[in-house]
C-alpha atoms as a PDB file:
ATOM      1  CA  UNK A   1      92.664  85.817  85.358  1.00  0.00           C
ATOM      2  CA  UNK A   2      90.585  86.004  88.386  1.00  0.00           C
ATOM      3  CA  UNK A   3      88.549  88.825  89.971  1.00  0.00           C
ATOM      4  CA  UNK A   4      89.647  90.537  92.940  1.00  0.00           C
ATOM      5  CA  UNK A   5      86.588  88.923  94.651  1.00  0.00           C
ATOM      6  CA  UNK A   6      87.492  85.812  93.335  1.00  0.00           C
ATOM      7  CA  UNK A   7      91.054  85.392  95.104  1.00  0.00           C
ATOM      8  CA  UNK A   8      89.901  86.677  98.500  1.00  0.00           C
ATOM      9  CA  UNK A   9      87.246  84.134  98.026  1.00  0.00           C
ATOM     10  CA  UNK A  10      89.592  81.165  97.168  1.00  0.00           C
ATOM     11  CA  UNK A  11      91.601  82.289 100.121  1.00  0.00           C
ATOM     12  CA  UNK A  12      88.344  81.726 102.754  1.00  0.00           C
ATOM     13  CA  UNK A  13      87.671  78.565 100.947  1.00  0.00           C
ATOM     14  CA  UNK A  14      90.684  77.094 101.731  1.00  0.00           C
ATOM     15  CA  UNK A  15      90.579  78.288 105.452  1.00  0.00           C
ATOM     16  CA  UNK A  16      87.401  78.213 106.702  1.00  0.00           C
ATOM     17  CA  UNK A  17      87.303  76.878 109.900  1.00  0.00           C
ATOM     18  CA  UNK A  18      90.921  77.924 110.721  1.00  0.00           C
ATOM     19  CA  UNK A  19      90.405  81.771 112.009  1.00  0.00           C
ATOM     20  CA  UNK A  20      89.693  83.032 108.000  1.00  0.00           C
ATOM     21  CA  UNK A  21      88.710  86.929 108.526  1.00  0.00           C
ATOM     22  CA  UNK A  22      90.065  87.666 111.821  1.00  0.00           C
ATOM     23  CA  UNK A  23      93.443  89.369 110.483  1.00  0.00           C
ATOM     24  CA  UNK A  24      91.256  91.269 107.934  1.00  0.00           C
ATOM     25  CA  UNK A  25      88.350  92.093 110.628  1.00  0.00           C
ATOM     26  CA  UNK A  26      91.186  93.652 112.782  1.00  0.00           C
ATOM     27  CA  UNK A  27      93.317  95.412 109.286  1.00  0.00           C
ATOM     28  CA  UNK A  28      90.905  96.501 106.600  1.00  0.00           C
ATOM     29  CA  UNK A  29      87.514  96.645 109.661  1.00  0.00           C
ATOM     30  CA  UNK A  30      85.739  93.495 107.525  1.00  0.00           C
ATOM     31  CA  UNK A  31      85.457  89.640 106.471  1.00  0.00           C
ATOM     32  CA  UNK A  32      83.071  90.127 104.002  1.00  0.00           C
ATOM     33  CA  UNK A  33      84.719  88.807 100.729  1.00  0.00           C
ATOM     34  CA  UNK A  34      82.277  91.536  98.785  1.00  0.00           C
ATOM     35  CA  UNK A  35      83.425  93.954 100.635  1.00  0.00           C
ATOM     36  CA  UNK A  36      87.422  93.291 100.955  1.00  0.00           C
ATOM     37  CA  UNK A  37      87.242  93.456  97.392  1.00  0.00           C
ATOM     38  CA  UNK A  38      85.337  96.800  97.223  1.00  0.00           C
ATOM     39  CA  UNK A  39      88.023  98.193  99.586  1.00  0.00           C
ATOM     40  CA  UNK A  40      90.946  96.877  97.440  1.00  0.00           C
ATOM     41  CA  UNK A  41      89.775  98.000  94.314  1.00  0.00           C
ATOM     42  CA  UNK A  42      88.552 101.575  95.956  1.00  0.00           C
ATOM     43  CA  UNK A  43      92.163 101.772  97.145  1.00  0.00           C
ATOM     44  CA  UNK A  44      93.752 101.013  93.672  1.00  0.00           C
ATOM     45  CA  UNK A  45      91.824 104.156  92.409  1.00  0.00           C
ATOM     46  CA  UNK A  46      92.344 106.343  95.113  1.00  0.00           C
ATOM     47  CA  UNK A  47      96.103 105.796  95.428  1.00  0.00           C
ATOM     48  CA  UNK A  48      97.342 104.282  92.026  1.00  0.00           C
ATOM     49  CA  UNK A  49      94.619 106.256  89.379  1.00  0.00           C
ATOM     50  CA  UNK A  50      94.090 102.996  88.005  1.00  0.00           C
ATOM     51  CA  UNK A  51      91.340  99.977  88.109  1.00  0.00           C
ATOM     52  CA  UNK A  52      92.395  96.112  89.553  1.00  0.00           C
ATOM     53  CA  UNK A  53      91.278  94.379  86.599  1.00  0.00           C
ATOM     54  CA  UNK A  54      92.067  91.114  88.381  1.00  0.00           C
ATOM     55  CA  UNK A  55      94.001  89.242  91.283  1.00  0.00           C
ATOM     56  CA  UNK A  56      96.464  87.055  91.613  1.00  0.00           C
ATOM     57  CA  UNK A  57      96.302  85.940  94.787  1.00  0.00           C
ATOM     58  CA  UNK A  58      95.311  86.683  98.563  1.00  0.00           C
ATOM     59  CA  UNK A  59      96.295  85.854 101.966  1.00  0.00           C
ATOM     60  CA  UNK A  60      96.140  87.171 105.450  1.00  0.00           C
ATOM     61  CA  UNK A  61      98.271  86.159 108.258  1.00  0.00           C
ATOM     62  CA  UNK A  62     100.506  88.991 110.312  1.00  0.00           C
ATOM     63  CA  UNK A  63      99.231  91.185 107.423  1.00  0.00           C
ATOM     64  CA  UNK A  64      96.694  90.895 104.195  1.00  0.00           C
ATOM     65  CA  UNK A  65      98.263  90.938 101.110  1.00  0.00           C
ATOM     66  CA  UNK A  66      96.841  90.868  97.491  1.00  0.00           C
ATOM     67  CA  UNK A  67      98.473  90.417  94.165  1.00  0.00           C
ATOM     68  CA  UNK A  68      96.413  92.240  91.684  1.00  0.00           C
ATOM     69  CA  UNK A  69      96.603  93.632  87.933  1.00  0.00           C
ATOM     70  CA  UNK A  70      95.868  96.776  87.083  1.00  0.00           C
ATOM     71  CA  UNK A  71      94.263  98.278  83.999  1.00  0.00           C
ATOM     72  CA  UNK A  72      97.968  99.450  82.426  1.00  0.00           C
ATOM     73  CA  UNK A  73      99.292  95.792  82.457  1.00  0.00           C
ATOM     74  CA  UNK A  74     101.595  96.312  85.301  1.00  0.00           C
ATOM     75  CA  UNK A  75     101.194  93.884  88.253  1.00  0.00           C
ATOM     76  CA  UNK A  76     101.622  95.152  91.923  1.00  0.00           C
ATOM     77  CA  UNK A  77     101.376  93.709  95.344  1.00  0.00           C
ATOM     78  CA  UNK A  78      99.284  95.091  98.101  1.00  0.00           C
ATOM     79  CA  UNK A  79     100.461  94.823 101.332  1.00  0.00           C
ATOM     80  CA  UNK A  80      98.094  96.053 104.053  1.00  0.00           C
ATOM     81  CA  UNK A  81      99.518  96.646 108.207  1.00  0.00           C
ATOM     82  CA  UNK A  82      98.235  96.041 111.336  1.00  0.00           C
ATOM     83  CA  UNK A  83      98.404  99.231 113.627  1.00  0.00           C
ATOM     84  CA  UNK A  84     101.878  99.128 115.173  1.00  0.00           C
ATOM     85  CA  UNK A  85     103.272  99.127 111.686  1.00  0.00           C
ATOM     86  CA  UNK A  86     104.004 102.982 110.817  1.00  0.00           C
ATOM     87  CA  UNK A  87     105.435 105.230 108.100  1.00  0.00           C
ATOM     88  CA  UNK A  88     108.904 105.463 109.420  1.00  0.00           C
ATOM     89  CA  UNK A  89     109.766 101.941 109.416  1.00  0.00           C
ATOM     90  CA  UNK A  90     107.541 101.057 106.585  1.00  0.00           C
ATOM     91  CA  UNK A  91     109.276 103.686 104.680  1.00  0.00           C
ATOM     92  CA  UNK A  92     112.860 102.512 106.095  1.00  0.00           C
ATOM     93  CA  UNK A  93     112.208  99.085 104.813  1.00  0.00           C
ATOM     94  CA  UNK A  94     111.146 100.551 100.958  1.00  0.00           C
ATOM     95  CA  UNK A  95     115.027 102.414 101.489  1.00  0.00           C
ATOM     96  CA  UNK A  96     116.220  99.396 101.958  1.00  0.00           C
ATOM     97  CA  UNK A  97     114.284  97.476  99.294  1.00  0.00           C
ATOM     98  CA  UNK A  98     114.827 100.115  96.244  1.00  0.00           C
ATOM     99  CA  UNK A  99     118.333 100.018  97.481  1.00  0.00           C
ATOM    100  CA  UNK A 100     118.658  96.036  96.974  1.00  0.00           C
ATOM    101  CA  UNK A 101     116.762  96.312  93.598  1.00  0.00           C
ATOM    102  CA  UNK A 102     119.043  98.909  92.070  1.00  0.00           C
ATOM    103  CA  UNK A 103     122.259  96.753  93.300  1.00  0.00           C
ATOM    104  CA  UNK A 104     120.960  93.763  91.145  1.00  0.00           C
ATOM    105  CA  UNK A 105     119.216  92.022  94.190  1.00  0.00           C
ATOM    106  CA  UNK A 106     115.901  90.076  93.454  1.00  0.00           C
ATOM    107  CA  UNK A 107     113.770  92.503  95.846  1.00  0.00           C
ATOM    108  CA  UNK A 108     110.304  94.233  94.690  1.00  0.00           C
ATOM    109  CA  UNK A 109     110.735  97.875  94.490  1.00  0.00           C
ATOM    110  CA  UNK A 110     108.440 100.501  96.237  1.00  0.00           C
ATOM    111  CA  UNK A 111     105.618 101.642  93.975  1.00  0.00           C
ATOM    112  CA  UNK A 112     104.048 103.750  96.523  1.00  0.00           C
ATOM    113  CA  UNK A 113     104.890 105.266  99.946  1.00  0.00           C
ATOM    114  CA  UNK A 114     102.692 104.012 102.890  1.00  0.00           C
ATOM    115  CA  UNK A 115      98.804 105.256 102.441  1.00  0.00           C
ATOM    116  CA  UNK A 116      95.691 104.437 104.549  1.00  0.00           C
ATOM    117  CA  UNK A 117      94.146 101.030 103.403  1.00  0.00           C
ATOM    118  CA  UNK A 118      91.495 102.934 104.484  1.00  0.00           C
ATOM    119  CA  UNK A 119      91.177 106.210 105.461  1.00  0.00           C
ATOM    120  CA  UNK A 120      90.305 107.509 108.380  1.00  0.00           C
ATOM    121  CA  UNK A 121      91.692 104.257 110.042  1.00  0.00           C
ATOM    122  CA  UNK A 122      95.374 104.660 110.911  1.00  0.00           C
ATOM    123  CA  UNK A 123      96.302 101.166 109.281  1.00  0.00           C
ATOM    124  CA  UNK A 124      98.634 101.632 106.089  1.00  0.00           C
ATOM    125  CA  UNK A 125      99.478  99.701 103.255  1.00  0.00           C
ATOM    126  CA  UNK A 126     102.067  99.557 100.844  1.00  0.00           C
ATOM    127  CA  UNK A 127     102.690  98.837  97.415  1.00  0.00           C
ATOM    128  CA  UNK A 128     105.449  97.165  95.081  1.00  0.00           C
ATOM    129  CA  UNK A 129     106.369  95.405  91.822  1.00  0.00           C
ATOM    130  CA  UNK A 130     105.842  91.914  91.638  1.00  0.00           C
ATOM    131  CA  UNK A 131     108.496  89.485  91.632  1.00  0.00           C
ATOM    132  CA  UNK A 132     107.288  85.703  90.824  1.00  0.00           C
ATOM    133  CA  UNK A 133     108.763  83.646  93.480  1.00  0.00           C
ATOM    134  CA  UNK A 134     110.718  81.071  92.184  1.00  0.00           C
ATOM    135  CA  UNK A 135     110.160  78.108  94.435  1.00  0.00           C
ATOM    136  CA  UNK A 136     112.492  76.053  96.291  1.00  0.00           C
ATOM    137  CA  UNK A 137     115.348  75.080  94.995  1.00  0.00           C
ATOM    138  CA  UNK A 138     117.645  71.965  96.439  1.00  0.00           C
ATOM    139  CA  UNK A 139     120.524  73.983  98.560  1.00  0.00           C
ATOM    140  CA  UNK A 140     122.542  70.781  99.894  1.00  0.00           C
ATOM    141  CA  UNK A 141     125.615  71.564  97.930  1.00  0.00           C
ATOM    142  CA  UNK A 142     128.739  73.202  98.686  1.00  0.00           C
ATOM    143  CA  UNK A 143     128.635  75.299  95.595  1.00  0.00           C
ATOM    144  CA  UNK A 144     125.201  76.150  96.734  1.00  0.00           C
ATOM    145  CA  UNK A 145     125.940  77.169  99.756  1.00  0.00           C
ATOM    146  CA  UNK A 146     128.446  79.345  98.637  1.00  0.00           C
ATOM    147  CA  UNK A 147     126.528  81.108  96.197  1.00  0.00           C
ATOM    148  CA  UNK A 148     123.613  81.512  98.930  1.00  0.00           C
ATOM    149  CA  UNK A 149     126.267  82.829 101.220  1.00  0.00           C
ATOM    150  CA  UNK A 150     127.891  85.368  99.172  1.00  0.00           C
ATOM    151  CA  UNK A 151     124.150  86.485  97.948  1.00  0.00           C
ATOM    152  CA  UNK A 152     124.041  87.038 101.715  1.00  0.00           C
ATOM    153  CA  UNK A 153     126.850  89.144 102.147  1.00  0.00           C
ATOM    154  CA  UNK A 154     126.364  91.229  98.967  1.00  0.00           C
ATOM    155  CA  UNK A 155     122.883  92.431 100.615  1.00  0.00           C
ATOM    156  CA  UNK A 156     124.471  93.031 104.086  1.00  0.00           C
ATOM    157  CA  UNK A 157     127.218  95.500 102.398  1.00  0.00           C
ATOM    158  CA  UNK A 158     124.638  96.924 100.585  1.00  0.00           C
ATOM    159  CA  UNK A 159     122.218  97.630 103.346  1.00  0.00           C
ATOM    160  CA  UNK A 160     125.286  99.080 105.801  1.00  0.00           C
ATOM    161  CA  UNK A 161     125.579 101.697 103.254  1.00  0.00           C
ATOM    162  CA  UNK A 162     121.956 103.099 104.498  1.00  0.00           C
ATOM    163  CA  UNK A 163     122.145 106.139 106.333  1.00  0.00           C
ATOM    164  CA  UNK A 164     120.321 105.913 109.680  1.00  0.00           C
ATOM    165  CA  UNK A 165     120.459 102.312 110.331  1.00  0.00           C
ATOM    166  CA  UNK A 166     119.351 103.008 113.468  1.00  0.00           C
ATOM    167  CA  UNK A 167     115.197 103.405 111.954  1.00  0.00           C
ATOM    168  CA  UNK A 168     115.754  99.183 111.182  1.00  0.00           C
ATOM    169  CA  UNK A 169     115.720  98.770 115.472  1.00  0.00           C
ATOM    170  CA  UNK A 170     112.552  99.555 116.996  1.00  0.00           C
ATOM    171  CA  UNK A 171     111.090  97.027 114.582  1.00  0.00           C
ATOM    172  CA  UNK A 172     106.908  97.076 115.126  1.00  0.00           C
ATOM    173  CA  UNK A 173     107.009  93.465 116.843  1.00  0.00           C
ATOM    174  CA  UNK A 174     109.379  94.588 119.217  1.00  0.00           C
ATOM    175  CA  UNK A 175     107.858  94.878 122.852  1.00  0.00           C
ATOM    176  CA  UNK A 176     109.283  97.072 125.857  1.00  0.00           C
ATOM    177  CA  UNK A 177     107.989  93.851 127.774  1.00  0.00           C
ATOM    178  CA  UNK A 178     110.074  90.986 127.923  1.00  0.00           C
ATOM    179  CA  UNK A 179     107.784  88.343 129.872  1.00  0.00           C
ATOM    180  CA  UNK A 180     107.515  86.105 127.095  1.00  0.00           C
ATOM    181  CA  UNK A 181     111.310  85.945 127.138  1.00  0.00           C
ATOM    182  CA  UNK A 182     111.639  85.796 130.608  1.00  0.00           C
ATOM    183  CA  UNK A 183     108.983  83.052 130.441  1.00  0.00           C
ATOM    184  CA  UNK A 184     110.239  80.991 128.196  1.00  0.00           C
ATOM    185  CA  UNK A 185     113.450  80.920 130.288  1.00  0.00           C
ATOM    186  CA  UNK A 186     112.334  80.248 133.160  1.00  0.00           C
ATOM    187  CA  UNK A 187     112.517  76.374 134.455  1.00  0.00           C
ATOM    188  CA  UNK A 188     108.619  75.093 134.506  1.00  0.00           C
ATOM    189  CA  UNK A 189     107.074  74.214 137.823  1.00  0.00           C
END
């Protein structure tokens, strides 16, 4: 397995050139690969007791995330905010997600509340179990389809029975400004 260092590096290599380090400039305050790593690993002890013995994988795009194993065995994911993202909806959406797991949904479950990636800064991070994504799989048929659909449903019925639904509406994206809407329908001149 790879260091910490080693995935964030890997990650850079493969886009330099194409904005690598401006999401986690603006998130975790650096682009240093050294120093991303220090601030992982610092965070693993400070909010799991427990050293990244190595990483999985890295990648920053709305967020940063990192895939790392710790020094028990167990592998957890990482996933650091920018600003806008706080602990109500954060915590809404690990509701939701320990909800799915326990119903038999393939979700990762909530290993730790949101926590400052790095304190004092006001940007959080979260962090679950690990579920290997599966890949792809060809959809085209009607059986498919059917199974994808009621897989669909079965997650809707499960996520009505939240209390408070109304937390899941003011999602972080959302702006009070709608001029790129009103923009985009506009006819061009």
């Amino acid at each position: 397995m790879k260091s910490v260092r080693a995935v964030i590096e890997d990650h850079y290599d493969r886009w330099i050139g194409h904005g690598a380090g401006a999401v986690d400039l603006d998130i975790l305050g650096t682009d240093q690969t050294d120093l991303l790593a220090e601030l992982f690993e610092a965070f693993c002890i400070r909010e799991l007791g427990e050293l990244a013995v190595g990483g999985l994988f890295y990648a920053a795009s709305a967020g940063c995330v990192l895939g790392v194993e710790l020094e028990s065995g167990d592998v957890v994911v990482i996933k650091a905010y920018q600003r806008r993202w706080r602990k109500p909806f954060l915590g809404a959406v690990q509701e939701a997600q320990q909800l799915l797991a326990a119903g038999g949904i393939p979700c990762p479950s909530p290993v730790l509340p949101p926590a400052e990636i790095r304190p004092p800064c006001p940007n959080l991070a979260v962090v679950e179990t690990w579920v290997a994504d599966p890949g792809m799989r060809p959809g085209g048929s009607a059986a498919a389809r059917r199974v994808s659909a009621a897989g669909l449903a079965r997650q809707i019925a499960l996520c009505l029975t939240l209390p408070d639904l109304e937390r899941f509406s003011r999602h972080p994206l959302h702006s009070e400004d709608d001029a790129l809407l009103r923009n985009a329908t506009q006819p061009a001149v």
